[in-house]
C-alpha atoms as a PDB file:
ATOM      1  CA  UNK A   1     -38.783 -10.190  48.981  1.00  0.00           C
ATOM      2  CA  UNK A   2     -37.857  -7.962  45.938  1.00  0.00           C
ATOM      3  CA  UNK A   3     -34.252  -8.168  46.514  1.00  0.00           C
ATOM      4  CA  UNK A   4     -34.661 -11.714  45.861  1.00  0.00           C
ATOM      5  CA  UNK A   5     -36.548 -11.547  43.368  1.00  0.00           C
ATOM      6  CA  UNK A   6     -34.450  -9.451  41.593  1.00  0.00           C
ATOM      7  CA  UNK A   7     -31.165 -11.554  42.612  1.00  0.00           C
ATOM      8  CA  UNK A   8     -32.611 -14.671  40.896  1.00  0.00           C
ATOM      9  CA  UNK A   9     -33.396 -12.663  38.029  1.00  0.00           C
ATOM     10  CA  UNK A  10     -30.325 -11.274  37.517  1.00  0.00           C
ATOM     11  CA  UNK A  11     -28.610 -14.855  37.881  1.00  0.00           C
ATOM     12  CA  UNK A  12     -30.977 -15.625  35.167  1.00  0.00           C
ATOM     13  CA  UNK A  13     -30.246 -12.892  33.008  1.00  0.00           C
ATOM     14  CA  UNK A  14     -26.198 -13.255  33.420  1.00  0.00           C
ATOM     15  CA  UNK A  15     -27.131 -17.331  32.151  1.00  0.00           C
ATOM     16  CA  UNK A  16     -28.777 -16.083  28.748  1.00  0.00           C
ATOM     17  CA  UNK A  17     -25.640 -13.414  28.283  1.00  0.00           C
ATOM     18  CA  UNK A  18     -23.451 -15.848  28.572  1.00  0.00           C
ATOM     19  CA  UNK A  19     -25.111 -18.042  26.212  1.00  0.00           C
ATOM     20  CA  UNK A  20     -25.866 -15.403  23.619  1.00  0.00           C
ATOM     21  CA  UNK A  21     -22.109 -14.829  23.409  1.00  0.00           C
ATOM     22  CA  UNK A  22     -21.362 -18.949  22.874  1.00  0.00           C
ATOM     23  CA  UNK A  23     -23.916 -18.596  19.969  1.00  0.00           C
ATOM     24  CA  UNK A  24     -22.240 -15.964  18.368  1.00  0.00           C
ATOM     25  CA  UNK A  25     -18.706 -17.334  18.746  1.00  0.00           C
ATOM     26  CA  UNK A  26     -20.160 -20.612  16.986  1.00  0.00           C
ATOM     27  CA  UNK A  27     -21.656 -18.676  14.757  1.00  0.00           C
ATOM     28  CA  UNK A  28     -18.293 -18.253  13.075  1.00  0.00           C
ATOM     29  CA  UNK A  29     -17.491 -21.654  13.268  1.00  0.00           C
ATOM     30  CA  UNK A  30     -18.837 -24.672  11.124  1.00  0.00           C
ATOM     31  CA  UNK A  31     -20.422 -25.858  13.997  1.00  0.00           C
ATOM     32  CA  UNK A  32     -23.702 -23.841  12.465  1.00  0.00           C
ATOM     33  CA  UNK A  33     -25.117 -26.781  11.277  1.00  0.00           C
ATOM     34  CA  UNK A  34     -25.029 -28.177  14.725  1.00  0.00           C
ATOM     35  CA  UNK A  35     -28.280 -29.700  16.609  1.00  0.00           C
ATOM     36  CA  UNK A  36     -26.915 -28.045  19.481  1.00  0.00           C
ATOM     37  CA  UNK A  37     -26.396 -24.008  17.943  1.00  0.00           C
ATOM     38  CA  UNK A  38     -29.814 -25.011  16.078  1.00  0.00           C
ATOM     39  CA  UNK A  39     -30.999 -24.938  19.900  1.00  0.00           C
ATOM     40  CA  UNK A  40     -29.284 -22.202  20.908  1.00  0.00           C
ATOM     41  CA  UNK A  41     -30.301 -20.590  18.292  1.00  0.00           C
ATOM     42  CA  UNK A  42     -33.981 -21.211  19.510  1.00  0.00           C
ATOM     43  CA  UNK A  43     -32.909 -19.549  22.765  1.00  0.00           C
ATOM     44  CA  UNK A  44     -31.364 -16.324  21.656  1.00  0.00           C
ATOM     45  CA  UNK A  45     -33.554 -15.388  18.896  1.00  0.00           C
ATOM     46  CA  UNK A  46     -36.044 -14.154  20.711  1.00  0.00           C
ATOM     47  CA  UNK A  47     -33.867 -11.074  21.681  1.00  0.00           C
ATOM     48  CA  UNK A  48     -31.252 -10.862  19.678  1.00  0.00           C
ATOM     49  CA  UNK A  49     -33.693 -11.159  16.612  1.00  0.00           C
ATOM     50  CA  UNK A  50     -34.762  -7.527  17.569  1.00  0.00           C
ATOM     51  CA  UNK A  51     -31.556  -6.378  15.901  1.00  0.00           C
ATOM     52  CA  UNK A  52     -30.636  -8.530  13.564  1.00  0.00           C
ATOM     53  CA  UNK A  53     -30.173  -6.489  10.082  1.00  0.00           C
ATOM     54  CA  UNK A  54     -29.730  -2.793  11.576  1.00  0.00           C
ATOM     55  CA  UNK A  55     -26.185  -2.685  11.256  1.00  0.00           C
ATOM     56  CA  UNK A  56     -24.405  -4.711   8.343  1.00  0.00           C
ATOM     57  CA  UNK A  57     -21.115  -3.747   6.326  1.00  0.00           C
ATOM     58  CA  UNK A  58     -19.912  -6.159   3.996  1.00  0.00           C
ATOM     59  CA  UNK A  59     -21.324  -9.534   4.816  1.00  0.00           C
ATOM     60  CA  UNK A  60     -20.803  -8.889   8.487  1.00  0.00           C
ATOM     61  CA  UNK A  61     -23.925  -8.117  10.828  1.00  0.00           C
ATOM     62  CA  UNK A  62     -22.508  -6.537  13.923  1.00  0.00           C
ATOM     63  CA  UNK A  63     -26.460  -5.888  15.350  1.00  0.00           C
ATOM     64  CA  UNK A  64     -25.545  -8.874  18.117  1.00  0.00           C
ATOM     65  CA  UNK A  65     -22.829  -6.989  19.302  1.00  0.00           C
ATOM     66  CA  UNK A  66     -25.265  -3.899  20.136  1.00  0.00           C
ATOM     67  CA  UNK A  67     -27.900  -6.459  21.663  1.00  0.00           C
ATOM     68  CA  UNK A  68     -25.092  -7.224  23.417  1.00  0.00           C
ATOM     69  CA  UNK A  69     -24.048  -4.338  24.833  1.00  0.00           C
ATOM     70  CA  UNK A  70     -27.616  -2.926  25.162  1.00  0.00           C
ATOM     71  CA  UNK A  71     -28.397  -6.541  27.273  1.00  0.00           C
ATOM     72  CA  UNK A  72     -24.715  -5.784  29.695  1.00  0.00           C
ATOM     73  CA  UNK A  73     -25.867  -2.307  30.683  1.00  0.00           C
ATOM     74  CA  UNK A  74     -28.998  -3.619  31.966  1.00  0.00           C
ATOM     75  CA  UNK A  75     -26.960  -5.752  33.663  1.00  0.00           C
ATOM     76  CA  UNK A  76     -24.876  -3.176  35.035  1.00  0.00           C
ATOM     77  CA  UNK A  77     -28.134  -1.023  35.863  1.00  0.00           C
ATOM     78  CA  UNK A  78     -29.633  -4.185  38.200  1.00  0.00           C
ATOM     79  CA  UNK A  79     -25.964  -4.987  40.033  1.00  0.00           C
ATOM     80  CA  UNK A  80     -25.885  -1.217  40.915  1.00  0.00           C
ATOM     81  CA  UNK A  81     -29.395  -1.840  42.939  1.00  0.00           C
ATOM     82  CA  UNK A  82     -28.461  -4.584  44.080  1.00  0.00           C
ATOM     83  CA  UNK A  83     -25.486  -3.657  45.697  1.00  0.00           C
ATOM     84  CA  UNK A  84     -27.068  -0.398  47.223  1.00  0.00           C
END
């Protein structure tokens, strides 16, 4: 019952990845005035919020890109238990 718990969860949690990374590709695009990134937006901010502002040079904020990474090695942690 926990395996497929966990299974579903991870599905889940491979969903919002892959939408965290759409929002931050349109995030370079003009599309950022979108309805549509306003509601992705809505989505992601919740976690990738945590970050936002730790690590800026310039005008660039790279703090998705270690949400990101910190979000793909929990990833990594739950496919390794669910493949034992």
């Amino acid at each position: 019952m926990a395996e497929i718990f966990l299974y579903y969860a991870y599905i889940f949690l491979r969903i919002y990845f892959y939408i965290m990374i759409i929002y931050i590709i349109l995030s370079w695009t003009p599309l950022v005035n979108s309805r549509f990134y306003q509601v992705l937006r809505a989505i992601v901010d919740p976690y990738l919020g945590i970050f936002r502002g730790w690590f800026i040079l310039g005008s660039m904020d790279f703090t998705p890109i270690i949400g990101l990474l910190l979000y793909r090695f929990l990833l990594i942690m739950i496919e390794r238990v669910l493949i034992v």
